[in-house]
C-alpha atoms as a PDB file:
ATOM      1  CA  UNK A   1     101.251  66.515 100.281  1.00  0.00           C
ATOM      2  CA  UNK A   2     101.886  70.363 100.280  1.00  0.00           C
ATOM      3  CA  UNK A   3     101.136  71.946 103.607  1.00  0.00           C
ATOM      4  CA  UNK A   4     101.193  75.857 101.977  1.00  0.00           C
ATOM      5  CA  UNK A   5      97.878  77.938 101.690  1.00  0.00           C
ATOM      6  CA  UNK A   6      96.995  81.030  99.284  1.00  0.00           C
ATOM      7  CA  UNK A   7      98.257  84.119 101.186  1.00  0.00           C
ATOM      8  CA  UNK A   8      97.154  87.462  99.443  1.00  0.00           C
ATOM      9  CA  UNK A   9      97.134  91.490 100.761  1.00  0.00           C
ATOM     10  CA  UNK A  10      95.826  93.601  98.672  1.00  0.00           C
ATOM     11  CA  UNK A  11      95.129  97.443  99.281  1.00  0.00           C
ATOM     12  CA  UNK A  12      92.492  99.667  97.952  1.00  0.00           C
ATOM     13  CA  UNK A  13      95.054 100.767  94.968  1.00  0.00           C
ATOM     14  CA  UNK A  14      97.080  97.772  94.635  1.00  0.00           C
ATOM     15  CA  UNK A  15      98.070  94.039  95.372  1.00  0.00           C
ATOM     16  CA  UNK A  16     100.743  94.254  97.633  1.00  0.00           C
ATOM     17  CA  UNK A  17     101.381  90.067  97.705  1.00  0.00           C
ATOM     18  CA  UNK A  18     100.150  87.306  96.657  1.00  0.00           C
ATOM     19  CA  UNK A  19     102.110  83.661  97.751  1.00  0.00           C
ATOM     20  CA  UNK A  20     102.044  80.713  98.946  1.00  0.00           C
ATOM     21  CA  UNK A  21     102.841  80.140 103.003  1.00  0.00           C
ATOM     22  CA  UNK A  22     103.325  77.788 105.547  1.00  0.00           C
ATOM     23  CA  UNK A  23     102.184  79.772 108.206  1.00  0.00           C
ATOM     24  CA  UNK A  24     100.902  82.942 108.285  1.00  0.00           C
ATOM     25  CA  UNK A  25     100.682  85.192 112.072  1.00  0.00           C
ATOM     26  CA  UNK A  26      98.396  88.049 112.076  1.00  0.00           C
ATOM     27  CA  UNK A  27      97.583  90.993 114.962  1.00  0.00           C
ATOM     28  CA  UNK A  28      93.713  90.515 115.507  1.00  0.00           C
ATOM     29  CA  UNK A  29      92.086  92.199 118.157  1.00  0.00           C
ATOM     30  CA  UNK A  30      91.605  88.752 119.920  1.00  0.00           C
ATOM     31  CA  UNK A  31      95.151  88.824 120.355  1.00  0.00           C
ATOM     32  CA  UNK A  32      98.538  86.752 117.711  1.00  0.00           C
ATOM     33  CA  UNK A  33      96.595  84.593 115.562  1.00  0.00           C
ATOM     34  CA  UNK A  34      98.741  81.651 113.509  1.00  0.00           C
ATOM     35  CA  UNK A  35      97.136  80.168 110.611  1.00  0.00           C
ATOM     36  CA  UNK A  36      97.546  76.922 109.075  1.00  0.00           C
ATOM     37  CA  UNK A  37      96.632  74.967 106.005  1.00  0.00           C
ATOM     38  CA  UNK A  38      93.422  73.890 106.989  1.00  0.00           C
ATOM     39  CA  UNK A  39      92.523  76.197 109.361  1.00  0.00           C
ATOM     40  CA  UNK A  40      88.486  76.650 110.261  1.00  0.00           C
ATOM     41  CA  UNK A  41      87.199  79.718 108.207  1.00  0.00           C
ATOM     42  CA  UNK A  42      87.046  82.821 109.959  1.00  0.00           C
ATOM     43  CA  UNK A  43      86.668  86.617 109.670  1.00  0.00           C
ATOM     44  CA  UNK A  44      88.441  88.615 111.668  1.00  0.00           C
ATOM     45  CA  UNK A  45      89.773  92.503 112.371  1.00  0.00           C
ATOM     46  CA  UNK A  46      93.452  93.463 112.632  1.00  0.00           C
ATOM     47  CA  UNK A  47      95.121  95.799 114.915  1.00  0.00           C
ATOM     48  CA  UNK A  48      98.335  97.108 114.520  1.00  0.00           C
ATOM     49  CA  UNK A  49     100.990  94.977 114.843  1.00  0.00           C
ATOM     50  CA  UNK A  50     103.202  92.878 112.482  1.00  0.00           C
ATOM     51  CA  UNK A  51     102.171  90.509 109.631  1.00  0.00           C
ATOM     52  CA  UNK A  52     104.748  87.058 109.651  1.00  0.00           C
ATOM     53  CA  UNK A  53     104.380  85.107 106.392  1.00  0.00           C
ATOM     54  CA  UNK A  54     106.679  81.920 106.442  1.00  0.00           C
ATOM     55  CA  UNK A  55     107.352  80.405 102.812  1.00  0.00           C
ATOM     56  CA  UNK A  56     109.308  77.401 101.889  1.00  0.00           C
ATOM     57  CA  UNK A  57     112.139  79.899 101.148  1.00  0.00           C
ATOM     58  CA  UNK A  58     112.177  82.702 104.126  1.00  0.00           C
ATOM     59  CA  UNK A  59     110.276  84.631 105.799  1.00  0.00           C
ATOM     60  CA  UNK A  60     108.658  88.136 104.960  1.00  0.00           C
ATOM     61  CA  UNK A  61     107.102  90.943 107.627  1.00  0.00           C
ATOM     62  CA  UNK A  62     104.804  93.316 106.980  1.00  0.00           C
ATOM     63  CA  UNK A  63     103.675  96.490 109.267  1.00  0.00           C
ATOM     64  CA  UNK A  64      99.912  97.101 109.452  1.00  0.00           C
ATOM     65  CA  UNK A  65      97.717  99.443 110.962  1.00  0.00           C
ATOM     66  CA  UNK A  66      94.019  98.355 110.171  1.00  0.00           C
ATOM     67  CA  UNK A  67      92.558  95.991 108.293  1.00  0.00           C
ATOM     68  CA  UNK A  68      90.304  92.560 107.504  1.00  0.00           C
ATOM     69  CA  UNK A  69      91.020  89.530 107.533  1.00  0.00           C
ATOM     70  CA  UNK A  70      89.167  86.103 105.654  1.00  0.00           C
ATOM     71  CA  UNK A  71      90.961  82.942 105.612  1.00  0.00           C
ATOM     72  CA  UNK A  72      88.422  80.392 103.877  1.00  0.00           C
ATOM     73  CA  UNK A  73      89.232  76.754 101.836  1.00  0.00           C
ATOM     74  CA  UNK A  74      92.898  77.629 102.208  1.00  0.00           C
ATOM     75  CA  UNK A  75      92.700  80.963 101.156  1.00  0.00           C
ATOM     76  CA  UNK A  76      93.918  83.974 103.451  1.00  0.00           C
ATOM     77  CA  UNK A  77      92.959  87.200 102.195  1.00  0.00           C
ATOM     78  CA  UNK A  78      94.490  90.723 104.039  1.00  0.00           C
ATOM     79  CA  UNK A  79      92.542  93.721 103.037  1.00  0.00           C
ATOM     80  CA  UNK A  80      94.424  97.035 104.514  1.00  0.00           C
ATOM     81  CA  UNK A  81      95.520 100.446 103.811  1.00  0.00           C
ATOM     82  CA  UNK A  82      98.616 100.558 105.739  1.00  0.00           C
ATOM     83  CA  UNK A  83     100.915  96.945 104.772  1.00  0.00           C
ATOM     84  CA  UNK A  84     104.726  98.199 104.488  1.00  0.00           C
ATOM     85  CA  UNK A  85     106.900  95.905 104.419  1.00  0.00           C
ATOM     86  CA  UNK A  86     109.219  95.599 107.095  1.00  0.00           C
ATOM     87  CA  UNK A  87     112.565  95.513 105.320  1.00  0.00           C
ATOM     88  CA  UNK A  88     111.376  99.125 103.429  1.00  0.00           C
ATOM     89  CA  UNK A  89     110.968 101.062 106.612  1.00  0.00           C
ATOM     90  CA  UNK A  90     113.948 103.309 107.428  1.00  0.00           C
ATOM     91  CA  UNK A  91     114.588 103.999 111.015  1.00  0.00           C
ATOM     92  CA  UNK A  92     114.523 107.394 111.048  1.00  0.00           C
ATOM     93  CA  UNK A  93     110.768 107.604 109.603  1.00  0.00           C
ATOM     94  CA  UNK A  94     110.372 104.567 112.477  1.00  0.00           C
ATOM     95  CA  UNK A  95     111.132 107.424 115.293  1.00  0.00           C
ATOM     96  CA  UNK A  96     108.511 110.096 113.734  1.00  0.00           C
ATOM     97  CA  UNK A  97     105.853 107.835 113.489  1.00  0.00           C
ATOM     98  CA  UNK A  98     106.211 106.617 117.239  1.00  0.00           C
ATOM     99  CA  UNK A  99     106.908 110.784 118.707  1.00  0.00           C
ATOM    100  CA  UNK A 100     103.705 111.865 116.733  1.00  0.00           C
ATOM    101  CA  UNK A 101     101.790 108.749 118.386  1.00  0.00           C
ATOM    102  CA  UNK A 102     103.354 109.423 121.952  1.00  0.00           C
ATOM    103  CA  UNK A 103     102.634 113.038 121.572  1.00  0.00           C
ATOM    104  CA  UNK A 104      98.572 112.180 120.323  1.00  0.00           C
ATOM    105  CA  UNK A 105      98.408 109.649 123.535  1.00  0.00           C
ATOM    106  CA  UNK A 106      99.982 112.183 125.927  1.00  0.00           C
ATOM    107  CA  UNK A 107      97.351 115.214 124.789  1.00  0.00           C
ATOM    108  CA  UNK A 108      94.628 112.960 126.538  1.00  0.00           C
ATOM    109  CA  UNK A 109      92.010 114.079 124.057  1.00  0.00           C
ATOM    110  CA  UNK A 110      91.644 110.388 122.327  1.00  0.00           C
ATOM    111  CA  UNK A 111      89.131 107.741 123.318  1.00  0.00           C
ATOM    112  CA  UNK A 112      90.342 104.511 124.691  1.00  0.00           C
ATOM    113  CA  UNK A 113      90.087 103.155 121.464  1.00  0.00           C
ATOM    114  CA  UNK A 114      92.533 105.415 119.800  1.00  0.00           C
ATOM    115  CA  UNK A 115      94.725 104.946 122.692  1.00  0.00           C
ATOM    116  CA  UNK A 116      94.872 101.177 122.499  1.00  0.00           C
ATOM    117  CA  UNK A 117      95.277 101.130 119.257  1.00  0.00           C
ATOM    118  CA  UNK A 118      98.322 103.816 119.510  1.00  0.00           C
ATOM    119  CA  UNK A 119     100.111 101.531 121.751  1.00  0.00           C
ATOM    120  CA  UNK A 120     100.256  98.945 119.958  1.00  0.00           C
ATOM    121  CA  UNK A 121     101.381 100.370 116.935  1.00  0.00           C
ATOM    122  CA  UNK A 122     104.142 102.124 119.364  1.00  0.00           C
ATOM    123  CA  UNK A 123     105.439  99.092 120.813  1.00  0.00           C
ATOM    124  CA  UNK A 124     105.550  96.843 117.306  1.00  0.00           C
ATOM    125  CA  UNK A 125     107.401 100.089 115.807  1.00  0.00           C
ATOM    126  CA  UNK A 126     109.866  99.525 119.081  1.00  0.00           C
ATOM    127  CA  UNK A 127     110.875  95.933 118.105  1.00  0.00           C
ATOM    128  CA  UNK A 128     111.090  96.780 114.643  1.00  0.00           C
ATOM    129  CA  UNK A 129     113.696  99.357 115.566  1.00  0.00           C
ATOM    130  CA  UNK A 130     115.601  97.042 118.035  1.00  0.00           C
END
């Protein structure tokens, strides 16, 4: 018996994936979440942080910002704005994105929201540079 699940992202313009997986991780705001085939149903928010989808063949990452998350009769569904995957990121655009973060964090006009959610995306940004 097959232990992969329906994995899809989509974004407002376009679907960015749709596969089948083993195991998907995702960054929810109740911290790494791994899903399994059948996992309970659940709704959830993501964070930013990194988006592990493990297939038969490999694995593939994806780097999100924001975003919803509905994983219901072994179906996972990824609504966001921001999925890039990880092997199209170039290092150089890597280093802008986490100066202009630092710089918004170190003004000290940002609620503790923005500044959470800033530091996260700063320190997945780090270990995708490493």
């Amino acid at each position: 018996m097959s232990e992969n699940f329906a994995v899809e992202i989509i974004s407002p313009d376009k679907s960015i994936l749709k596969s089948e997986a083993v195991e998907v991780t995702i960054p929810s705001y109740e911290g790494q979440m791994g899903i399994l085939k059948d996992h309970i149903p659940l709704i959830t928010f993501l964070r930013p942080g990194l988006i592990i989808i493990k297939e038969n063949s490999g694995e593939k990452k994806f780097f999100i910002e924001d975003g919803t998350v509905e994983f219901s009769n072994n179906s996972l569904l990824i609504l966001t704005s921001t999925a890039k995957s990880v092997d199209s990121l170039e290092k150089n655009s890597i280093d802008t994105i986490i100066k202009n973060s630092q710089e918004k964090i170190s003004k000290g006009e940002i609620s503790d929201k923005e500044r959470y959610l800033l530091s996260y995306k700063i320190d997945t940004l780090r270990e995708i540079n490493k």
